[in-house]
Every structure is written in structure tokens, then in C-alpha cells.
PDB file of N, CA and C in Angstrom:
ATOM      1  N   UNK A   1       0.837  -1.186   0.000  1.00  0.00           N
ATOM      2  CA  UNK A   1       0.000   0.000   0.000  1.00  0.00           C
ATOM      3  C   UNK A   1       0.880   1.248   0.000  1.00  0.00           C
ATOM      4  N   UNK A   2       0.700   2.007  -0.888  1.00  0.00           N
ATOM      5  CA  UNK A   2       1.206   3.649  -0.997  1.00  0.00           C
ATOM      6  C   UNK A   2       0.419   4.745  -0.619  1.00  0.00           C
ATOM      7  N   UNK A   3       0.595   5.718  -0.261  1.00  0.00           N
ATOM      8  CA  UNK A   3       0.114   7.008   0.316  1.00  0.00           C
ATOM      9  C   UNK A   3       0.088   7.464  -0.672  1.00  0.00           C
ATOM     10  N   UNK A   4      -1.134   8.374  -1.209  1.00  0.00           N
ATOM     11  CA  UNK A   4      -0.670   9.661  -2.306  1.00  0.00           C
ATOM     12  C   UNK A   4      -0.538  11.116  -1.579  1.00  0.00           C
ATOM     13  N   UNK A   5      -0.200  11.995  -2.464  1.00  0.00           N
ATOM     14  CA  UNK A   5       0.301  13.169  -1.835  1.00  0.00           C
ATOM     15  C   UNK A   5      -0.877  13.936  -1.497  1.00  0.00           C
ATOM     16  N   UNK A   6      -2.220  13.186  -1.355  1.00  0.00           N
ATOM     17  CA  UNK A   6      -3.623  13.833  -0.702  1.00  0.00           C
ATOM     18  C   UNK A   6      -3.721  13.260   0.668  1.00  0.00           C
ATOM     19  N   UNK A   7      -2.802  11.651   1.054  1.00  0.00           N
ATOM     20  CA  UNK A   7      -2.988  10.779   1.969  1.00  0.00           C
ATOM     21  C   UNK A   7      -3.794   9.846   1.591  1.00  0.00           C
ATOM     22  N   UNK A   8      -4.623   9.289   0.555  1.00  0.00           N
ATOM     23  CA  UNK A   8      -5.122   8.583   0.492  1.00  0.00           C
ATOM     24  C   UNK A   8      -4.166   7.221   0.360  1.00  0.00           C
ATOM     25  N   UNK A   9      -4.723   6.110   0.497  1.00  0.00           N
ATOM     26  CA  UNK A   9      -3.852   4.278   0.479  1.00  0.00           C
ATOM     27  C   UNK A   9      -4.125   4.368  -1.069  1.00  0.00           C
ATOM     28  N   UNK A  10      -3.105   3.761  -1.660  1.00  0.00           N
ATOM     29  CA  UNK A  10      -3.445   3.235  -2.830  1.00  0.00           C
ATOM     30  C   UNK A  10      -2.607   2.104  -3.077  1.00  0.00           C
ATOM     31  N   UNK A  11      -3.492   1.073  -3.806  1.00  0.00           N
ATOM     32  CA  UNK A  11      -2.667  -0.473  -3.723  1.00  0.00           C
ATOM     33  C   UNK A  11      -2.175  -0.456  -5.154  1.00  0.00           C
ATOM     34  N   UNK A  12      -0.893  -0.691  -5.440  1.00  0.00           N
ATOM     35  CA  UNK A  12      -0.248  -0.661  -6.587  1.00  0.00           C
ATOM     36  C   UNK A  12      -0.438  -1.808  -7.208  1.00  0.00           C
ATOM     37  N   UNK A  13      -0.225  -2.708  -6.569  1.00  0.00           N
ATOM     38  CA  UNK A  13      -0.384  -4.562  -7.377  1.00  0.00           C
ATOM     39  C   UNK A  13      -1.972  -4.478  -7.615  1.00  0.00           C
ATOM     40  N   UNK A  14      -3.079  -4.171  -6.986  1.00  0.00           N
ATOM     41  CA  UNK A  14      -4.142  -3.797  -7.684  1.00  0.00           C
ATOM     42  C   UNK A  14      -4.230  -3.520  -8.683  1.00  0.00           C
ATOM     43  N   UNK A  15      -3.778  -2.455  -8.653  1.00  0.00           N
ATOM     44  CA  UNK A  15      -3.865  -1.231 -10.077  1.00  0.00           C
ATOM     45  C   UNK A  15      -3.152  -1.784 -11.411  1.00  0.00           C
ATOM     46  N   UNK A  16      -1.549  -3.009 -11.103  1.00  0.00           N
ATOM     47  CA  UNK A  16      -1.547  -3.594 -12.153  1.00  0.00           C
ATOM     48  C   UNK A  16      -2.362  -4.391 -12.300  1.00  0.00           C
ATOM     49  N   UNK A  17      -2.196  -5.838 -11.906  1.00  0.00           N
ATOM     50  CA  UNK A  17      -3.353  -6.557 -11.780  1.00  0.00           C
ATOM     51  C   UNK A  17      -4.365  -5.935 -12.832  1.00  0.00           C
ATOM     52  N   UNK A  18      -5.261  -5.198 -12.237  1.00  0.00           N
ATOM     53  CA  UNK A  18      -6.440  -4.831 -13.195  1.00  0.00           C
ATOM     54  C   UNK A  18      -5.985  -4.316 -14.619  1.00  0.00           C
ATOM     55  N   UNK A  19      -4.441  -4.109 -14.878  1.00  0.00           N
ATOM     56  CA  UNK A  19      -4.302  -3.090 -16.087  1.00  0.00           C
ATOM     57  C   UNK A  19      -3.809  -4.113 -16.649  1.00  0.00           C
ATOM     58  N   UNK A  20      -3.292  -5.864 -16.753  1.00  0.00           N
ATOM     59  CA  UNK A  20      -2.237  -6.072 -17.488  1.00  0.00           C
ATOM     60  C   UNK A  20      -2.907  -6.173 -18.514  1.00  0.00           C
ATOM     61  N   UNK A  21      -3.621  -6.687 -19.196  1.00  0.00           N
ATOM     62  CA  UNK A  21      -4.332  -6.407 -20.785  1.00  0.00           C
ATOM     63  C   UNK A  21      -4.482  -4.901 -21.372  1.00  0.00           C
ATOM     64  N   UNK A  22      -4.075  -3.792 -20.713  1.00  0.00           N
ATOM     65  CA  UNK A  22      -4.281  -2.596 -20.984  1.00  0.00           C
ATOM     66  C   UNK A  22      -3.383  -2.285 -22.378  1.00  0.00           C
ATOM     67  N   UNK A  23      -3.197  -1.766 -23.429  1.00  0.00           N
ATOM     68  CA  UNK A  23      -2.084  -1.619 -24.399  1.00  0.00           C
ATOM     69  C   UNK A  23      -0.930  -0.308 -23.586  1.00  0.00           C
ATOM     70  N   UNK A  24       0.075  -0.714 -23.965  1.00  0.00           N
ATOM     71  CA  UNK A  24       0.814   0.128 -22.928  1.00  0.00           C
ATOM     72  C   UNK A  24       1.256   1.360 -23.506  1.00  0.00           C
ATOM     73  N   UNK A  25       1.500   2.378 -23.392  1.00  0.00           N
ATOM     74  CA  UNK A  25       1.905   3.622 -24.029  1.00  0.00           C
ATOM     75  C   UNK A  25       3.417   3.158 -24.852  1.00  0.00           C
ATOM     76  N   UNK A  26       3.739   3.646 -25.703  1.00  0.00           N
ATOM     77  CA  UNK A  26       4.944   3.303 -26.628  1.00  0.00           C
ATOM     78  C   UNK A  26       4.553   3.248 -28.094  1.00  0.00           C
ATOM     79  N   UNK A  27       5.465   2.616 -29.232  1.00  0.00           N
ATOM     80  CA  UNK A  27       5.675   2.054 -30.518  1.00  0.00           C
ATOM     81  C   UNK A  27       5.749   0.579 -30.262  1.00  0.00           C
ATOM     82  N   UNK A  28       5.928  -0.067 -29.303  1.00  0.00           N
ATOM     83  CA  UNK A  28       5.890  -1.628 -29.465  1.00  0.00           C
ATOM     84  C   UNK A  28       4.562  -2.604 -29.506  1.00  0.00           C
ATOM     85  N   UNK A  29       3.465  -2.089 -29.662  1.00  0.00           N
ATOM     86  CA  UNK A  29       2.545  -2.768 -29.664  1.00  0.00           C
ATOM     87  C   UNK A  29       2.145  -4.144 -28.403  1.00  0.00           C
ATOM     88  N   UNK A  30       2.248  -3.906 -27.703  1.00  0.00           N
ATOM     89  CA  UNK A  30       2.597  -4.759 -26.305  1.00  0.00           C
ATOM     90  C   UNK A  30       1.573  -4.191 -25.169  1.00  0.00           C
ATOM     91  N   UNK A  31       0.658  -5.375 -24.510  1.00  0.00           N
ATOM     92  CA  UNK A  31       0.492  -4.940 -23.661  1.00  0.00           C
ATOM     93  C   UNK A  31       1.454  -5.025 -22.069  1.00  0.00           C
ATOM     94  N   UNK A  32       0.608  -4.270 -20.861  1.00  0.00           N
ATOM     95  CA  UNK A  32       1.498  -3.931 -19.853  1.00  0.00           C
ATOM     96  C   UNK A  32       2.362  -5.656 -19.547  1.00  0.00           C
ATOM     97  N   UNK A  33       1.354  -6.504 -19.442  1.00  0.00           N
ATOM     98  CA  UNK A  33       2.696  -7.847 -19.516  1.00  0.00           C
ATOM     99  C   UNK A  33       3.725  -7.926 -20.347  1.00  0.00           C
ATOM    100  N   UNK A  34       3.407  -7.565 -21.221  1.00  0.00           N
ATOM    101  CA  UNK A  34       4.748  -7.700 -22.323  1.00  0.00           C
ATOM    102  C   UNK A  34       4.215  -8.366 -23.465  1.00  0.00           C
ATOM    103  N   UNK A  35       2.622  -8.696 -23.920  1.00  0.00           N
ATOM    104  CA  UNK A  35       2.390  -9.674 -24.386  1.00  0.00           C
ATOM    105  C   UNK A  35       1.909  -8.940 -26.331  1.00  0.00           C
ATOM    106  N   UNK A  36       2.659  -9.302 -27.434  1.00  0.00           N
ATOM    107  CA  UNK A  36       2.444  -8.625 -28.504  1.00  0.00           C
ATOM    108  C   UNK A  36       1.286  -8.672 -28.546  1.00  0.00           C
ATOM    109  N   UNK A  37       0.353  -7.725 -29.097  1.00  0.00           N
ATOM    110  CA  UNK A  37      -0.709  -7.608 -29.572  1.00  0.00           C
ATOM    111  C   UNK A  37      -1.135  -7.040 -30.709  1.00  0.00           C
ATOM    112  N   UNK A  38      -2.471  -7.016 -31.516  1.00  0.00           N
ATOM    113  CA  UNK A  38      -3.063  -6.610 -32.313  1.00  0.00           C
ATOM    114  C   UNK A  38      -3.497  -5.209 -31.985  1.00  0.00           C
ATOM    115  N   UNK A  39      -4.228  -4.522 -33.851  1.00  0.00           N
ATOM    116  CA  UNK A  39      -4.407  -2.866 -33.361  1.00  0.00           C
ATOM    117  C   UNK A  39      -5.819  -3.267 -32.378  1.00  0.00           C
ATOM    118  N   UNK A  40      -6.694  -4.466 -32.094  1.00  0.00           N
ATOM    119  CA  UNK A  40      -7.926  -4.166 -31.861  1.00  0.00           C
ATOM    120  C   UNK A  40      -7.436  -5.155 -30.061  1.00  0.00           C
ATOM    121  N   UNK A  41      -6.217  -5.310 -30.007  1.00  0.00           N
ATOM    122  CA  UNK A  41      -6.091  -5.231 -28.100  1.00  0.00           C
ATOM    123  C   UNK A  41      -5.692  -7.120 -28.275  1.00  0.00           C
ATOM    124  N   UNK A  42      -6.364  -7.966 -28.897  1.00  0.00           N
ATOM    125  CA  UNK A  42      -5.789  -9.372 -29.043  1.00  0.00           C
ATOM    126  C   UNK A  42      -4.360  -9.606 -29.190  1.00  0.00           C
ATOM    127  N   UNK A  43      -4.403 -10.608 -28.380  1.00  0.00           N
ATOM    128  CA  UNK A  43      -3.321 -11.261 -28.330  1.00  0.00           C
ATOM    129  C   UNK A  43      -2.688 -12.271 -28.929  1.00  0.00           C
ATOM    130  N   UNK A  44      -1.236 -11.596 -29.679  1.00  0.00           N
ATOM    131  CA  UNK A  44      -0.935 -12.591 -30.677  1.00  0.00           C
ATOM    132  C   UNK A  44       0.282 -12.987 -30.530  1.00  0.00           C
ATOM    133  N   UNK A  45       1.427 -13.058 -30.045  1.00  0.00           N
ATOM    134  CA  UNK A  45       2.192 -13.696 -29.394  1.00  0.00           C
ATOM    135  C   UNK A  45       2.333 -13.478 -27.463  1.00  0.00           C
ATOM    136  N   UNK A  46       2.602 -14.323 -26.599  1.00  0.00           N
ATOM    137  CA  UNK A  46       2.328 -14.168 -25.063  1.00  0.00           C
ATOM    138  C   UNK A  46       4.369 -13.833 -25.024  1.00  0.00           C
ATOM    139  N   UNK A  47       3.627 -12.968 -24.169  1.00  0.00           N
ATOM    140  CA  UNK A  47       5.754 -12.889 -23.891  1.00  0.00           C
ATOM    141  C   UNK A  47       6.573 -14.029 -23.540  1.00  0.00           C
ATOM    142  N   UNK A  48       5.765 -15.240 -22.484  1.00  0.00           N
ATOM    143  CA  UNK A  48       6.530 -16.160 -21.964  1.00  0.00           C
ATOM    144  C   UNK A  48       6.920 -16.563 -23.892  1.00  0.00           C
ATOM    145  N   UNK A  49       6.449 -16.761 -24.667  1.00  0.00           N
ATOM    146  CA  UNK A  49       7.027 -17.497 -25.768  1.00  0.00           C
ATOM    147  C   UNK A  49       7.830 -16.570 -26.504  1.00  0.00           C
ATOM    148  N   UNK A  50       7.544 -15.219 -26.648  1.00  0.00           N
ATOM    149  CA  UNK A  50       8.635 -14.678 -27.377  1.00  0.00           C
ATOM    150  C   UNK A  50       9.991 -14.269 -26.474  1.00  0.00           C
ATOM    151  N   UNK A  51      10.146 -14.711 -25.568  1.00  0.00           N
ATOM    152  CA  UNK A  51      11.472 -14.648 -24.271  1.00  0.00           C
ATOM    153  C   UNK A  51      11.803 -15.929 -24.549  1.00  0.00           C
ATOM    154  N   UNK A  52      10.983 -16.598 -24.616  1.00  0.00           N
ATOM    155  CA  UNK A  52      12.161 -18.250 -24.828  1.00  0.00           C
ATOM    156  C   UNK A  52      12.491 -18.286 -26.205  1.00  0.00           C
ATOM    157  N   UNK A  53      11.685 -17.848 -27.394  1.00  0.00           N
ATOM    158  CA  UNK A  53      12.135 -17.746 -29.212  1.00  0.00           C
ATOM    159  C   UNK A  53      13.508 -16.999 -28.869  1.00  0.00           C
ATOM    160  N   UNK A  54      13.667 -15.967 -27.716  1.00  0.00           N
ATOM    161  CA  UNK A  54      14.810 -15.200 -27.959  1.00  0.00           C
ATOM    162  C   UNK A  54      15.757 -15.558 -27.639  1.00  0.00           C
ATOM    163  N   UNK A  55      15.509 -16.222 -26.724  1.00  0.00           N
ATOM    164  CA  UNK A  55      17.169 -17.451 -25.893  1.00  0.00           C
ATOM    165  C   UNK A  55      17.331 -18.504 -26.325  1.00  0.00           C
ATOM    166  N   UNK A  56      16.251 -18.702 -27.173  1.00  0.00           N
ATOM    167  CA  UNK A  56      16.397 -20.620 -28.189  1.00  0.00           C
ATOM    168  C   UNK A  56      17.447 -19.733 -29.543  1.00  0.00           C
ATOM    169  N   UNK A  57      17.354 -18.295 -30.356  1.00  0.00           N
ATOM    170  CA  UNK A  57      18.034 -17.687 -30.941  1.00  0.00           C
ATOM    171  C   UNK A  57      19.294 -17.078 -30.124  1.00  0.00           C
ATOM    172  N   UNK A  58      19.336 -17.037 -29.126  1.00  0.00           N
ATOM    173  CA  UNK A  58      20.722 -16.839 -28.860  1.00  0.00           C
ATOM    174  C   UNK A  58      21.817 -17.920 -28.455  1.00  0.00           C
ATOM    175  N   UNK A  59      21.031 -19.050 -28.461  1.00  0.00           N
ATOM    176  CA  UNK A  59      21.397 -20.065 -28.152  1.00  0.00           C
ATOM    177  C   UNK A  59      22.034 -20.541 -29.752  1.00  0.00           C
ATOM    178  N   UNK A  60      20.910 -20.698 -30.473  1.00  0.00           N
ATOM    179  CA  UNK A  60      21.377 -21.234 -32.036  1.00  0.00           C
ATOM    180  C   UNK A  60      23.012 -20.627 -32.419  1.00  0.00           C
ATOM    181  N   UNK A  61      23.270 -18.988 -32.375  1.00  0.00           N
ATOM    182  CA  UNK A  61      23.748 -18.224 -32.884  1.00  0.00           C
ATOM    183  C   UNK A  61      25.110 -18.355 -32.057  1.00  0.00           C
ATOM    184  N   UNK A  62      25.298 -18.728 -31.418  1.00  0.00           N
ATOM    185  CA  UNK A  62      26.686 -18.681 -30.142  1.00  0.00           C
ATOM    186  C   UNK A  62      26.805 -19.989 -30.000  1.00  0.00           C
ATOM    187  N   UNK A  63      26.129 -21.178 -30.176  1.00  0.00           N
ATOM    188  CA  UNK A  63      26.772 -22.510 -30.283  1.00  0.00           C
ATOM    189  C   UNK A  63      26.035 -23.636 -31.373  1.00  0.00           C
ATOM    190  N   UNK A  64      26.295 -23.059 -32.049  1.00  0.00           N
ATOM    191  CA  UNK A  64      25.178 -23.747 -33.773  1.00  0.00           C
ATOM    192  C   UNK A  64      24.147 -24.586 -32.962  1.00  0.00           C
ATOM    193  N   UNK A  65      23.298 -23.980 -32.279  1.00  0.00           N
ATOM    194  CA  UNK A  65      21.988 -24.821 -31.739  1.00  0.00           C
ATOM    195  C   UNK A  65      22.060 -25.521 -30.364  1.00  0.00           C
ATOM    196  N   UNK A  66      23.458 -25.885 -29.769  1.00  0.00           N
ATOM    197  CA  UNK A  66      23.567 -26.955 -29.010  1.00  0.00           C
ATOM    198  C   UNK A  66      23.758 -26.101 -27.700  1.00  0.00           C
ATOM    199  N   UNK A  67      22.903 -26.123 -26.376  1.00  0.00           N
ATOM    200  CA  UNK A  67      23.289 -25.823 -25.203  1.00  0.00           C
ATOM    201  C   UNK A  67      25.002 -26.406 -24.806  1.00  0.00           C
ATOM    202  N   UNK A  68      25.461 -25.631 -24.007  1.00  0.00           N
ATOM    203  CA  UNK A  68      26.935 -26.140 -23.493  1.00  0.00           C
ATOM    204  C   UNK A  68      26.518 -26.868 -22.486  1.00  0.00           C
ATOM    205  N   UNK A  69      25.070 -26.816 -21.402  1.00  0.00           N
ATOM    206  CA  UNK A  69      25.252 -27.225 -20.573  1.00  0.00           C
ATOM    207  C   UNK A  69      23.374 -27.154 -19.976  1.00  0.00           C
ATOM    208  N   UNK A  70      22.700 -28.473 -19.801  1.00  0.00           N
ATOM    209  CA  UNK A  70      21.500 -28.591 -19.947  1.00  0.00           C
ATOM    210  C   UNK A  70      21.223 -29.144 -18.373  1.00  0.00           C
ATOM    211  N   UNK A  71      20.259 -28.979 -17.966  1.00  0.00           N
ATOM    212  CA  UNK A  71      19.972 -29.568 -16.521  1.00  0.00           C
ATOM    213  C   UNK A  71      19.507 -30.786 -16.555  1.00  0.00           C
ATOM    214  N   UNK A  72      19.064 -31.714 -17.291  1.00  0.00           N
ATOM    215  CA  UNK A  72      19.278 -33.261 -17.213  1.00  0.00           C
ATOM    216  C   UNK A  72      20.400 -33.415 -17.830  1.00  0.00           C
ATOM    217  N   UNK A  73      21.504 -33.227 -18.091  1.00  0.00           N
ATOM    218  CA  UNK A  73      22.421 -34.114 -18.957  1.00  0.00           C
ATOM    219  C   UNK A  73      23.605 -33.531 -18.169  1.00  0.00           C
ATOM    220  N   UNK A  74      23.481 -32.719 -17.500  1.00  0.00           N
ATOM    221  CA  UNK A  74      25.046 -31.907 -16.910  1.00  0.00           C
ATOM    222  C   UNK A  74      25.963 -31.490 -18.357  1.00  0.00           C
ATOM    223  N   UNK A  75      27.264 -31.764 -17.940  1.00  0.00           N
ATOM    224  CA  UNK A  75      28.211 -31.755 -19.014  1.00  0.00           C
ATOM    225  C   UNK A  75      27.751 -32.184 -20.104  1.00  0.00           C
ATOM    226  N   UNK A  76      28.379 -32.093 -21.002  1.00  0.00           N
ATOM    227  CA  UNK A  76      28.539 -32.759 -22.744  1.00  0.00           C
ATOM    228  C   UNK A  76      29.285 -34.291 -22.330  1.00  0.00           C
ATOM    229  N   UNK A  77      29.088 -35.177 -22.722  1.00  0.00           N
ATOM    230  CA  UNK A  77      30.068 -36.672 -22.926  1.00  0.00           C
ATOM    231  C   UNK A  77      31.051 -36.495 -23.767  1.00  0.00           C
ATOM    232  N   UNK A  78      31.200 -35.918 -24.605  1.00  0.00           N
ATOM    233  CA  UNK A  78      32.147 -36.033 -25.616  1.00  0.00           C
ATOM    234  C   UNK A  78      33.636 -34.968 -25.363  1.00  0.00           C
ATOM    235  N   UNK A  79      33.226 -34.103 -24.530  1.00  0.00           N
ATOM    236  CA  UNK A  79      34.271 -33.217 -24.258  1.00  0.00           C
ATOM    237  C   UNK A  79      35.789 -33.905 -24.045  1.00  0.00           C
ATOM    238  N   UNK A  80      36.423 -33.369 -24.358  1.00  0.00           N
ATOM    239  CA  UNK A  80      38.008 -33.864 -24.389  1.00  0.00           C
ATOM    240  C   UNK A  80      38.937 -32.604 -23.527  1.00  0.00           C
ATOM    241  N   UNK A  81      39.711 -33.561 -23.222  1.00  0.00           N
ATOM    242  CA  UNK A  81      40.474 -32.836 -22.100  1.00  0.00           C
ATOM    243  C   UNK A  81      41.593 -32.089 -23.334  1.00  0.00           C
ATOM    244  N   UNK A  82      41.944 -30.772 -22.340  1.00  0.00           N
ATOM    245  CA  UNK A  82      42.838 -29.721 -22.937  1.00  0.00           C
ATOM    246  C   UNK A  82      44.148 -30.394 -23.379  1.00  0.00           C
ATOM    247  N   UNK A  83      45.159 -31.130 -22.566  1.00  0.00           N
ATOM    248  CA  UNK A  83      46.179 -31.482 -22.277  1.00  0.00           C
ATOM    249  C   UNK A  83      46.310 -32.863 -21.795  1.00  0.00           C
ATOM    250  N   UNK A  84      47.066 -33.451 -22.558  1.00  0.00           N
ATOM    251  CA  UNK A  84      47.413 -34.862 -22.254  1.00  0.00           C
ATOM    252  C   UNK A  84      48.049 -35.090 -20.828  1.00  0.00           C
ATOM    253  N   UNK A  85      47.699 -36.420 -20.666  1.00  0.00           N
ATOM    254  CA  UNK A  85      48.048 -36.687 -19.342  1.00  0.00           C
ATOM    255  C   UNK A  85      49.731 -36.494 -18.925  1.00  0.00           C
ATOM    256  N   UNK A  86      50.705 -36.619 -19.809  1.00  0.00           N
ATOM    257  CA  UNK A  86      52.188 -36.377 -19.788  1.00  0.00           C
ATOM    258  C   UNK A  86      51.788 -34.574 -19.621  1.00  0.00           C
ATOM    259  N   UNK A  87      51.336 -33.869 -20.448  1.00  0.00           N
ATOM    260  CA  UNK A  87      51.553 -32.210 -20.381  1.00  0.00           C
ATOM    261  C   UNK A  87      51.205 -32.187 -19.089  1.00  0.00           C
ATOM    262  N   UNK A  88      49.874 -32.406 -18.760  1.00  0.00           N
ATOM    263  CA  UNK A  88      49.079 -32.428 -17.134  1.00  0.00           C
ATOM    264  C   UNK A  88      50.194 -32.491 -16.147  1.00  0.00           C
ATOM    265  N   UNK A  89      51.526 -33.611 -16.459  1.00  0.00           N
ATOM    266  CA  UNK A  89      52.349 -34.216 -15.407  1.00  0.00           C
ATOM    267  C   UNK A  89      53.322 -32.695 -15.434  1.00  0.00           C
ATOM    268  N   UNK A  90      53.949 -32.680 -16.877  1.00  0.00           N
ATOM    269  CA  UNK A  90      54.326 -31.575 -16.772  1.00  0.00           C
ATOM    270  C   UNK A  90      54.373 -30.328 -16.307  1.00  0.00           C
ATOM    271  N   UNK A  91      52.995 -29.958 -16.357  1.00  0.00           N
ATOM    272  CA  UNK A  91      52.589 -28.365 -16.523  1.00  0.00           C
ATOM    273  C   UNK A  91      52.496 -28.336 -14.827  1.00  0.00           C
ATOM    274  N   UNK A  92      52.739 -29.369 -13.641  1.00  0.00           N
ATOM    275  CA  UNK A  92      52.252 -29.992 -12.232  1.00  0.00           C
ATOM    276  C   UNK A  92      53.519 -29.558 -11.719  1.00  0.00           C
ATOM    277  N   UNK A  93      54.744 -29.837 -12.543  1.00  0.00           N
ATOM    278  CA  UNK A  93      56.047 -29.918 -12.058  1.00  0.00           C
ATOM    279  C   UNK A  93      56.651 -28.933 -12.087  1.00  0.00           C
ATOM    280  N   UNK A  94      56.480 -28.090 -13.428  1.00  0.00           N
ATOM    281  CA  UNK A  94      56.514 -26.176 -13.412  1.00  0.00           C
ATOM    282  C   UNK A  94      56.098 -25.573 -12.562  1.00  0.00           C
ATOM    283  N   UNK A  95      54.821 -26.019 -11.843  1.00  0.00           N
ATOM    284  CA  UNK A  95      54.156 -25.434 -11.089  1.00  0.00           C
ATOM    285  C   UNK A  95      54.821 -25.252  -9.868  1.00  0.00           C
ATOM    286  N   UNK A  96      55.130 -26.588  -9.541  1.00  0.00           N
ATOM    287  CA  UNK A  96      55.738 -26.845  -8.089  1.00  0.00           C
ATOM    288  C   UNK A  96      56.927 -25.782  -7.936  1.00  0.00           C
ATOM    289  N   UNK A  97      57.799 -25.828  -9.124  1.00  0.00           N
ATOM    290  CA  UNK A  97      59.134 -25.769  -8.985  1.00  0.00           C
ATOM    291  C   UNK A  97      59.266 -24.069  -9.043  1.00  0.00           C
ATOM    292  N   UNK A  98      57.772 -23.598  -9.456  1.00  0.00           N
ATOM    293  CA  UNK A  98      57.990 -22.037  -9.182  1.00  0.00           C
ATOM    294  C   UNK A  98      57.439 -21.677  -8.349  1.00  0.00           C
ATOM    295  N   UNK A  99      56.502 -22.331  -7.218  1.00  0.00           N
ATOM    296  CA  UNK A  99      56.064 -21.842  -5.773  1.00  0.00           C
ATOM    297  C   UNK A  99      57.373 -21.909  -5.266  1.00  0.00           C
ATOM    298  N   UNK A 100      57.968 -23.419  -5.248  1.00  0.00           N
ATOM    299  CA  UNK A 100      59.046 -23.351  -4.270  1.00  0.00           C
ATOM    300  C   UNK A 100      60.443 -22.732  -4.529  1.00  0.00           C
ATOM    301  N   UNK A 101      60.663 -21.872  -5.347  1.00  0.00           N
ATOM    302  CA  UNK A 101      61.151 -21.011  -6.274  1.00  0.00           C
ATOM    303  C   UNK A 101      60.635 -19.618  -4.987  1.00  0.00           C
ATOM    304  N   UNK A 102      59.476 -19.491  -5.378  1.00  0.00           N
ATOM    305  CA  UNK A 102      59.068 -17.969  -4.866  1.00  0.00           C
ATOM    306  C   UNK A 102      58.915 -17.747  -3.183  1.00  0.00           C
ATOM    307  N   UNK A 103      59.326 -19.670  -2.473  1.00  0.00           N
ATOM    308  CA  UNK A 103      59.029 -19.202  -1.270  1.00  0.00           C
ATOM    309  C   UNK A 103      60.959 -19.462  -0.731  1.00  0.00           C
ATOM    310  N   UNK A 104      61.411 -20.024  -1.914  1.00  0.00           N
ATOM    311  CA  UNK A 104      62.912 -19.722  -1.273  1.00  0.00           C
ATOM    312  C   UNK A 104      63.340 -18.235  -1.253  1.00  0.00           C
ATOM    313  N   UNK A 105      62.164 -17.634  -2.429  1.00  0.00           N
ATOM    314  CA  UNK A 105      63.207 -15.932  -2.122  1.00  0.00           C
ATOM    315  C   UNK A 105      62.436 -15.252  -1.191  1.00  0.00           C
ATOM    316  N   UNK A 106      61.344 -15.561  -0.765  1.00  0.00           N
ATOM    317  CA  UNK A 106      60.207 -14.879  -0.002  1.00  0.00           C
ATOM    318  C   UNK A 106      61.343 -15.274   1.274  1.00  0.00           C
ATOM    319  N   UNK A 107      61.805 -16.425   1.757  1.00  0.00           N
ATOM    320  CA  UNK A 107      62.475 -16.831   2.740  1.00  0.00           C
ATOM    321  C   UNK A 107      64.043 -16.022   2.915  1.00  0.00           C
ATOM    322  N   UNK A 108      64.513 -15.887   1.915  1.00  0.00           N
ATOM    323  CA  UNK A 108      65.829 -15.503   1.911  1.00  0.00           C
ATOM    324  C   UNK A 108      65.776 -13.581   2.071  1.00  0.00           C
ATOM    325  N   UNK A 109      64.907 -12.864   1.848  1.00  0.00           N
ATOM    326  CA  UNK A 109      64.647 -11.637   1.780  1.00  0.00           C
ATOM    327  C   UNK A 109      64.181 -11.716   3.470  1.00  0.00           C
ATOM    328  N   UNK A 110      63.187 -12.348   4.093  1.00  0.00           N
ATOM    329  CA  UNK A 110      63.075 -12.482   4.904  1.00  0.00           C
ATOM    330  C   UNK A 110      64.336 -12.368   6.224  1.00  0.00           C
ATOM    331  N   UNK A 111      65.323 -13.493   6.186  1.00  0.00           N
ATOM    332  CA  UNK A 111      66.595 -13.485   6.518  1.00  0.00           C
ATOM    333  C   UNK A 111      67.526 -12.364   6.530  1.00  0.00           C
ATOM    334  N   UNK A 112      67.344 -11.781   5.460  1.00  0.00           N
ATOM    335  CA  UNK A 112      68.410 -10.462   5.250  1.00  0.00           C
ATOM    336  C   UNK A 112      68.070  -9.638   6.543  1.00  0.00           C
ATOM    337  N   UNK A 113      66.704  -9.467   6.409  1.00  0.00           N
ATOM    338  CA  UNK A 113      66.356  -8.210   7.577  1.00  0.00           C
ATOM    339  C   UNK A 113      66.433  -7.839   8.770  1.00  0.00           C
TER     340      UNK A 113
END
């Protein structure tokens, strides 16, 4: 409930509520839901469907059609790993050898002081 600047209550979710079929002020032809319409107020596409046409098209356009990642299926099966298991071993041993690299000088600067 809102106050107007006379004091009167006024219920806002009411006031939509009663308006969503209303045509909404603009160039988009839409009423206040969002829902396309005709010049005579009918309804000819519902927004819930032209919001999913728009993410089933952004979907097409950024991965030729195929979700990366769907809520029954999780991951993709077919995905392949970046780096072979030898690079993996590799890229493990670089790793090591430059922490313990950065904590011998972190240690030795330490010492000086």
C-alpha cells in the first residue's frame, strides 16, 4: 500500500493486476505484460514465448543450436580434455618448482632483515 500526496492508500499490485491487458503507451505494440498484440487489443504472441524464441536464438547463434550445458544431462560426454596426461604431469612440475622457487626468495629476503 502507498500514500498519495492527498494521503489517500493506494494499492499498486491492484492497479496492475487490473491493467495487465491494458495496451501500454509506446511504438511496441505490447500490452502492460509484455504480451504482442493486435491494433484491436488481441493477443498474438504471449511474452513467456517470445522470451524463450529469444534465448532458443541466442542459443542457435553462439553454439550452432547446441546448449553447453543442460539440466538433465550436466556436461557434454564427448568433451576432451585440454592437455594430455604427460603435459598435465608436466605443466604440475613447473608449477611446483615455481612456488618453491618464490618461497625460497620470499624466505631468503626475509633473513636479510
Amino acid at each position: 500500500m502507498q500514500r498519495s500526496a492527498m494521503g489517500k492508500a493506494v494499492d499498486m499490485s491492484a492497479i496492475v493486476t487490473q491493467n495487465e491487458k491494458v495496451r501500454a503507451v509506446g511504438n511496441m505494440g505490447v500490452n502492460a505484460r509484455g504480451d504482442v498484440i493486435d491494433s484491436y487489443g488481441r493477443v498474438v504472441q504471449q511474452n513467456t514465448k517470445r522470451v524463450k524464441d529469444s534465448y532458443d536464438n541466442t542459443l542457435d547463434e553462439s553454439n550452432n543450436g547446441e546448449p553447453v550445458m543442460s539440466i538433465q544431462s550436466g556436461l557434454k560426454e564427448d568433451v576432451q580434455p585440454i592437455f594430455s596426461p604427460e603435459e598435465e604431469k608436466f605443466l604440475e612440475d613447473i608449477d611446483d618448482d615455481f612456488i618453491k622457487s618464490e618461497v625460497e626468495e620470499v624466505e631468503t629476503k626475509g633473513k636479510k632483515k
